[in-house]
Protein backbone atom coordinates (compact mmCIF):
# COMPACT_ATOMS: atom_id res chain seq x y z
CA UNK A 1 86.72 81.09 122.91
CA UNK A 2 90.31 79.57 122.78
CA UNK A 3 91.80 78.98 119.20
CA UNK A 4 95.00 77.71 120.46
CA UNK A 5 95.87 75.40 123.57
CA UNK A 6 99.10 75.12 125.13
CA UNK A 7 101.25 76.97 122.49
CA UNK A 8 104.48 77.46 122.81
CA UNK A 9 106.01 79.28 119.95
CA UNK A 10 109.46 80.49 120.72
CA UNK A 11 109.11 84.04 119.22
CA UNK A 12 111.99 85.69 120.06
CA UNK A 13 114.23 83.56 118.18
CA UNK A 14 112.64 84.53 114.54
CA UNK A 15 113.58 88.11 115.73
CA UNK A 16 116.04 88.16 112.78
CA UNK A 17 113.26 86.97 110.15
CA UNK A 18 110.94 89.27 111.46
CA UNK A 19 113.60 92.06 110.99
CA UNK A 20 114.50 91.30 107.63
CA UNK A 21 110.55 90.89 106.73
CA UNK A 22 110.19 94.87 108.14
CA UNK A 23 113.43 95.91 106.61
CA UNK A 24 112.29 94.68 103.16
CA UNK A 25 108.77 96.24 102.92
CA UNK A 26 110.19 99.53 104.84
CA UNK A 27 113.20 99.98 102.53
CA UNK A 28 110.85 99.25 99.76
CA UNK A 29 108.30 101.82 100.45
CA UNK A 30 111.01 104.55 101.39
CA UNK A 31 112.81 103.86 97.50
CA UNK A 32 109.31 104.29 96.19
CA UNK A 33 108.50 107.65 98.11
CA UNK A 34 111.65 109.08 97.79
CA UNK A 35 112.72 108.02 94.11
CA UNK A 36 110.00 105.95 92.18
CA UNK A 37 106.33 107.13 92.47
CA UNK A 38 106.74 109.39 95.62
CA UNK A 39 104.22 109.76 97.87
CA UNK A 40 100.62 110.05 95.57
CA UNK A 41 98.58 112.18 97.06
CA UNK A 42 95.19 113.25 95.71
CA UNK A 43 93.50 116.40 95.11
CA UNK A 44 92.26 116.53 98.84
CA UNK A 45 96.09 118.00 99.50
CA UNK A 46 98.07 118.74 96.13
CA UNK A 47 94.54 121.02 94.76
CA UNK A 48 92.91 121.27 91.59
CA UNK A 49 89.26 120.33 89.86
CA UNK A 50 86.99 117.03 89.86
CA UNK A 51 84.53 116.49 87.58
CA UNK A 52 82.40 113.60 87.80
CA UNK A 53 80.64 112.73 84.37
CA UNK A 54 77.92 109.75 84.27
CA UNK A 55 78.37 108.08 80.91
CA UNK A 56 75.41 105.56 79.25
CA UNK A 57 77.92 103.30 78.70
CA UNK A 58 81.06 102.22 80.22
CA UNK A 59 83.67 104.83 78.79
CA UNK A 60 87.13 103.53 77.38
CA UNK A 61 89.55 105.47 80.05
CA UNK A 62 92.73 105.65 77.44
CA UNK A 63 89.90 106.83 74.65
CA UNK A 64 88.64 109.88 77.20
CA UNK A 65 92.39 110.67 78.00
CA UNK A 66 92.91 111.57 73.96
CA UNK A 67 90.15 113.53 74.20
CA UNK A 68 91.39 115.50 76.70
CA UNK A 69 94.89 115.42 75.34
CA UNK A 70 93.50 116.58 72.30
CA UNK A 71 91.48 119.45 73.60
CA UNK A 72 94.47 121.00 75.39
CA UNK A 73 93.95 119.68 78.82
CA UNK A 74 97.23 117.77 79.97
CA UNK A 75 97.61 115.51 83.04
CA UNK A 76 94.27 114.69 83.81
CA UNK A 77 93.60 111.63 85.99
CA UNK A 78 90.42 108.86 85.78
CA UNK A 79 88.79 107.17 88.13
CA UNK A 80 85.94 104.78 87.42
CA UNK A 81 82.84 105.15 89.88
CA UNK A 82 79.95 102.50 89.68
CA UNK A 83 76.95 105.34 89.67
CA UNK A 84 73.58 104.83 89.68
CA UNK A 85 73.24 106.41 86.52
CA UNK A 86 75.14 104.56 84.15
CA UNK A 87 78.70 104.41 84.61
CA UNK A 88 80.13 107.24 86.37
CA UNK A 89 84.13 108.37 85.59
CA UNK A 90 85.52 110.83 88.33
CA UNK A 91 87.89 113.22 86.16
CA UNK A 92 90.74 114.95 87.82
CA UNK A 93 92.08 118.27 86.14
CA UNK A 94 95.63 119.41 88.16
CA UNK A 95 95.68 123.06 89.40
CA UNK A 96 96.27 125.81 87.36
CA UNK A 97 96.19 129.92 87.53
CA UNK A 98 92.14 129.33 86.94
CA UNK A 99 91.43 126.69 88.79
CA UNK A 100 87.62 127.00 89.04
CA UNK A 101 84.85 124.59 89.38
CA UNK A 102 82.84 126.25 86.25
CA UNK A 103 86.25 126.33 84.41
CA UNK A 104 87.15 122.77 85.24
CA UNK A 105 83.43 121.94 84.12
CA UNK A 106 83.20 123.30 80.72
CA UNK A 107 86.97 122.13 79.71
CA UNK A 108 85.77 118.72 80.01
CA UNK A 109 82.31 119.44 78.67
CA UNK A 110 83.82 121.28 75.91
CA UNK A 111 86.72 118.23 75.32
CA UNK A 112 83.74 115.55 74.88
CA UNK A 113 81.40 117.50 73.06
CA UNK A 114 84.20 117.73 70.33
CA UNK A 115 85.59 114.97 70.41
CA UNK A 116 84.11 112.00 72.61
CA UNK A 117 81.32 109.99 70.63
CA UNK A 118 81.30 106.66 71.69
CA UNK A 119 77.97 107.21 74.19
CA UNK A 120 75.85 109.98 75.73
CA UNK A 121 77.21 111.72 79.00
CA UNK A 122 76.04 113.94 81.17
CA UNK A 123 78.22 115.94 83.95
CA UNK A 124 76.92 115.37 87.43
CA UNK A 125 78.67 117.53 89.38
CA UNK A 126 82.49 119.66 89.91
CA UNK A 127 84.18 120.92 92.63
CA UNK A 128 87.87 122.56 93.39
CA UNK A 129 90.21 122.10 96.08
CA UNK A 130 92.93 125.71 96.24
CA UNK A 131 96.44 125.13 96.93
CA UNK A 132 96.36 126.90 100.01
CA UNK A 133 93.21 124.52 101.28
CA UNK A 134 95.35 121.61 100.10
CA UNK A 135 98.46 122.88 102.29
CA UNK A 136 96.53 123.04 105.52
CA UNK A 137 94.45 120.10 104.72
CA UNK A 138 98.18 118.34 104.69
CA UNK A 139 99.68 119.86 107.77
CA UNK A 140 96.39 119.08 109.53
CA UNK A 141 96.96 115.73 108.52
CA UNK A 142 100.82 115.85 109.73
CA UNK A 143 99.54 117.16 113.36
CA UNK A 144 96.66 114.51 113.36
CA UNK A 145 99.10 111.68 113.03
CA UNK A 146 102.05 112.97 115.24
CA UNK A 147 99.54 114.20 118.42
CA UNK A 148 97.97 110.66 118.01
CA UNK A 149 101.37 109.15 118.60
CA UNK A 150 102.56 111.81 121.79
CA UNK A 151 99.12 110.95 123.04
CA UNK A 152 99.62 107.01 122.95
CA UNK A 153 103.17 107.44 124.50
CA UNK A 154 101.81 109.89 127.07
CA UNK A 155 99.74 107.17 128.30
CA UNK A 156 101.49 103.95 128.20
CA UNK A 157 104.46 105.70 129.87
CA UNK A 158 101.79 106.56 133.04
CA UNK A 159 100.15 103.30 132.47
CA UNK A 160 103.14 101.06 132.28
CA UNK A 161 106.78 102.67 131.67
CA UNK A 162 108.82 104.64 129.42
CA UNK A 163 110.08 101.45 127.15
CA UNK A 164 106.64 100.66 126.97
CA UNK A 165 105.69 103.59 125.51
CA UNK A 166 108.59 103.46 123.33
CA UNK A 167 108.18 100.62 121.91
CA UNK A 168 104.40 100.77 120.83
CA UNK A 169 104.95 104.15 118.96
CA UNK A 170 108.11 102.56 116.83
CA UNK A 171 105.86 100.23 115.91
CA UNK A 172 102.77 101.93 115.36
CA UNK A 173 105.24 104.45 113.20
CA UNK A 174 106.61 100.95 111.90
CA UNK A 175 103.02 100.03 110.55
CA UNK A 176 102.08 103.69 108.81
CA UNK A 177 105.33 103.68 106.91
CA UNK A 178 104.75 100.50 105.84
CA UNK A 179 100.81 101.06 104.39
CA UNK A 180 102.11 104.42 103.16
CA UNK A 181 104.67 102.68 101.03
CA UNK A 182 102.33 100.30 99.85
CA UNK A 183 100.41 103.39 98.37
CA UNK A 184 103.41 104.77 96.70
CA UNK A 185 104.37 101.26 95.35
CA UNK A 186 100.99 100.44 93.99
CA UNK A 187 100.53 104.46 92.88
CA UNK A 188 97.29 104.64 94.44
CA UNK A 189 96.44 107.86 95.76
CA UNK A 190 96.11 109.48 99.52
CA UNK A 191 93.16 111.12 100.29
CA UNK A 192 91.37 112.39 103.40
CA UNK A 193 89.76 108.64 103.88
CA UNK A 194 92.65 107.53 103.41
CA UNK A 195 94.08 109.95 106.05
CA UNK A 196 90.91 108.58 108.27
CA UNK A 197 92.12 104.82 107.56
CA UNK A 198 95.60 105.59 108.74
CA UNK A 199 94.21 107.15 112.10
CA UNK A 200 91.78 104.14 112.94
CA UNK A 201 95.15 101.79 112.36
CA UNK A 202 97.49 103.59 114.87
CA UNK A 203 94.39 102.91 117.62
CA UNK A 204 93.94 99.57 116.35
CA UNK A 205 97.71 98.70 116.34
CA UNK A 206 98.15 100.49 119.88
CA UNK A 207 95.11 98.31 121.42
CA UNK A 208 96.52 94.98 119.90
CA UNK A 209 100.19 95.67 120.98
CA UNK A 210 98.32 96.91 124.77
CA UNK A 211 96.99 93.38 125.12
CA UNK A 212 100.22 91.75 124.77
CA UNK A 213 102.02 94.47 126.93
CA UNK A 214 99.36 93.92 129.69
CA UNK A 215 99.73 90.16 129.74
CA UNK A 216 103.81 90.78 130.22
CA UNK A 217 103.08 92.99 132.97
CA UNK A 218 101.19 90.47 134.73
CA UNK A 219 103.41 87.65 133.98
CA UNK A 220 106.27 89.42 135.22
CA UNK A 221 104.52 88.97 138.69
CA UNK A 222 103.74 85.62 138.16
CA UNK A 223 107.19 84.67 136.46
CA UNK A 224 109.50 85.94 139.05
CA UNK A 225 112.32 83.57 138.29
CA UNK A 226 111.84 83.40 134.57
CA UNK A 227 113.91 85.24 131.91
CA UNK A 228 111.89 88.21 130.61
CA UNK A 229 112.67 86.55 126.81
CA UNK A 230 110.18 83.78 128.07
CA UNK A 231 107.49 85.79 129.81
CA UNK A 232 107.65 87.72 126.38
CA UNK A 233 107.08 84.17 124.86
CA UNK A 234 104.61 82.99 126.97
CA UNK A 235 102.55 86.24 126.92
CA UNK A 236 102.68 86.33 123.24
CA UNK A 237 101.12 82.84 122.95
CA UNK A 238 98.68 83.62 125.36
CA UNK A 239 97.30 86.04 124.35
CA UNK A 240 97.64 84.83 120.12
CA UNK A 241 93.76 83.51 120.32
CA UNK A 242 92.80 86.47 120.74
CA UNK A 243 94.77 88.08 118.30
CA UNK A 244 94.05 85.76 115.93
CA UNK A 245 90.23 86.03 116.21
CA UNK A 246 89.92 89.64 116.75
CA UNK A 247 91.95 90.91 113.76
CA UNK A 248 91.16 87.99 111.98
CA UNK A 249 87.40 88.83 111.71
CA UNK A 250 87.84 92.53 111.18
CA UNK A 251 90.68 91.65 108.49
CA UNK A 252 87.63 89.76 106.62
CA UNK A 253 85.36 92.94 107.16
CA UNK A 254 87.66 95.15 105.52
CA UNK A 255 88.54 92.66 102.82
CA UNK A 256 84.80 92.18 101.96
CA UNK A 257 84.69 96.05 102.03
CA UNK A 258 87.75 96.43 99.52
CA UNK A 259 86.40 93.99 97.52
CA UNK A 260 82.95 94.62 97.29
CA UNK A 261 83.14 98.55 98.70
CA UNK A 262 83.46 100.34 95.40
CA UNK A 263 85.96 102.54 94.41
CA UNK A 264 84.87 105.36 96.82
CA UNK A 265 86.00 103.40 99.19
CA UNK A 266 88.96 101.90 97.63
CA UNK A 267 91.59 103.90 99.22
CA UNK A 268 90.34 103.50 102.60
CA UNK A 269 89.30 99.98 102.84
CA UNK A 270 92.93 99.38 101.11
CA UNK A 271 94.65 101.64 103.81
CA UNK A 272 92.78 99.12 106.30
CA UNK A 273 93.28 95.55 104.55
CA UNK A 274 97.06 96.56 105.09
CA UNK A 275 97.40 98.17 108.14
CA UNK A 276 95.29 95.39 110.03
CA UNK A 277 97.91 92.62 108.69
CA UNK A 278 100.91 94.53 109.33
CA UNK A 279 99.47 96.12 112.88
CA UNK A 280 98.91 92.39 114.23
CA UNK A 281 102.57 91.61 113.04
CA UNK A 282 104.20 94.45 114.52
CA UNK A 283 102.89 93.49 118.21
CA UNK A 284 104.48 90.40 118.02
CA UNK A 285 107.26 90.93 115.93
CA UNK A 286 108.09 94.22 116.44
CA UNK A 287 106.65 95.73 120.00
CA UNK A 288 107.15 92.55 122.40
CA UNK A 289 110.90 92.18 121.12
CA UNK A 290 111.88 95.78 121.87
CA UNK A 291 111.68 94.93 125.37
CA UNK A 292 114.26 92.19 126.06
CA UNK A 293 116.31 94.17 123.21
CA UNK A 294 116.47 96.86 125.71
CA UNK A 295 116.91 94.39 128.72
CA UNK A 296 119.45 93.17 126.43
CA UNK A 297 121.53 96.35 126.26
CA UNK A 298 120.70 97.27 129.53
CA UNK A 299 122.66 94.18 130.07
CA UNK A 300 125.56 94.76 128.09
CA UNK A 301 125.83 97.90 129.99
CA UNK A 302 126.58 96.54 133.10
CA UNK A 303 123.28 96.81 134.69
CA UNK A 304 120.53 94.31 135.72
CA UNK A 305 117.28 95.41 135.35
CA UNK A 306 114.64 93.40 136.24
CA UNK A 307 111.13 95.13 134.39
CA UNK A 308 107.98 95.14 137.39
CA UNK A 309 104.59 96.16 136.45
CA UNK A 310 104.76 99.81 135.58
CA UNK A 311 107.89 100.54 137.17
CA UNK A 312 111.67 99.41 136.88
CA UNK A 313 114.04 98.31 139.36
CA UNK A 314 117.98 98.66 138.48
CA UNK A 315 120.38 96.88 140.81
């Protein structure tokens, strides 16, 4: 199936729009982690105690935060759950010296039954993450991410060449920064699924920015005489049904799952509604144009270099 017949979009020359589009939402993100909300993670990797409560009615979230206020129990964090018991609300106590699952349990038990008496409750369930489990459970993480990345270089630098290789990583590192930010400018939290989200983007990006590398490296066979700005071009437009219908209908998944999901799944399907619009930007925008950048200094350097399929040739 063939959306588009016969394109030809000159890409290349919105490089500078598509650079001030990645600047903006990069920059953006990077203020936010750095100086605004900084990077909100959830208990999964900072510790401390969930209780999940199941109320008869749908609690008022600002009323149950004076009730814990009032009972002593400072910084707590809500999260509405839609449970098959009533309305559930997912309480979130930060860690302290007795950080225990029973401690974190009667606190909030004790908190409602003195002051909370707008409906019946009953708590479901409590758990506790320690600060040293959340520590590992972050550099775990860290190593999950950065292995992913030597792995993908590893193999498009066999599979094609070093640029290539190069240039999907920047971008794939292009597109976590930017659905990262987005978490720290919307303050929603990062959890393990949300960890799990960010891992299924850097293969999806990788595969989508593949395609377009793969249809370069054939053109360049094909294209002898052409500049490698238009087999760039024309590989980009040939290959934009597909990228259009394949990330398009996942992109609608995802969106039907963040809308309709539930708030278990709201971080992850989040995590995915963004990565999936900024990884099918970044292989046009930001992977194909790395290439004739680094023809283009290659250039200014005195050298031709003409880019083969999976090796290069410098006269």
């Amino acid at each position: 199936m063939e959306l588009f017949r016969n394109i030809n979009i000159d890409w290349l020359s919105k490089k500078w729009f598509f650079l001030g589009f990645s600047l903006l939402f990069s920059v953006s993100g990077v203020l936010s982690m750095l100086f605004w909300h900084h990077v909100p993670v959830g208990i999964d990797f900072k510790g401390g105690t969930q209780v999940r409560v199941a109320f008869d009615q749908a609690p008022n979230e600002d009323a149950l935060r004076r009730v814990m206020d009032q009972a002593g129990v400072r910084d707590a964090s809500f999260q509405r759950l839609g449970g098959g018991n009533g309305d559930e609300e997912l309480i979130t106590l930060p860690q302290s010296s007795d950080s225990r699952a029973d401690t974190g349990r009667q606190q909030v038990l004790s908190a409602l039954q003195a002051n909370y008496h707008d409906s019946s409750y009953k708590i479901q369930d409590a758990y506790t993450v320690g600060p040293t489990a959340g520590r590992q459970l972050t550099r775990q993480a860290g190593w999950a991410v950065l292995w992913s990345l030597l792995g993908m270089l590893a193999y498009l630098w066999f599979r094609f060449e070093l640029i290539y290789g190069v240039a999907a990583v920047i971008a794939v590192f292009h597109d976590t920064l930017i659905t990262i930010g987005f978490f720290s400018l919307t303050n929603q939290e990062i959890t393990l699924t949300v960890i799990a989200a960010i891992l299924t983007l850097v293969g999806y990006s990788m595969n989508d920015t593949i395609v377009v590398f793969d249809r370069v490296r054939e053109n360049l066979q094909l294209m002898r005489r052409a500049t490698l700005s238009e087999i760039v071009n024309k590989s980009i437009n040939q290959t934009l049904s597909r990228t259009v219908i394949a990330s398009g209908l996942t992109f609608l998944t995802v969106l039907a799952l963040y809308l309709f999901g539930g708030e278990v799944l709201h971080g992850f399907s989040f995590a995915l509604v963004v990565g999936i619009l900024i990884g099918t930007y970044s292989s046009i925008a930001v992977a194909a144009p790395m290439l004739v950048a680094y023809q283009d200094y290659r250039a200014r350097k005195g050298k031709s270099t003409q880019m083969t399929a999976g090796r290069k040739v410098t006269v």
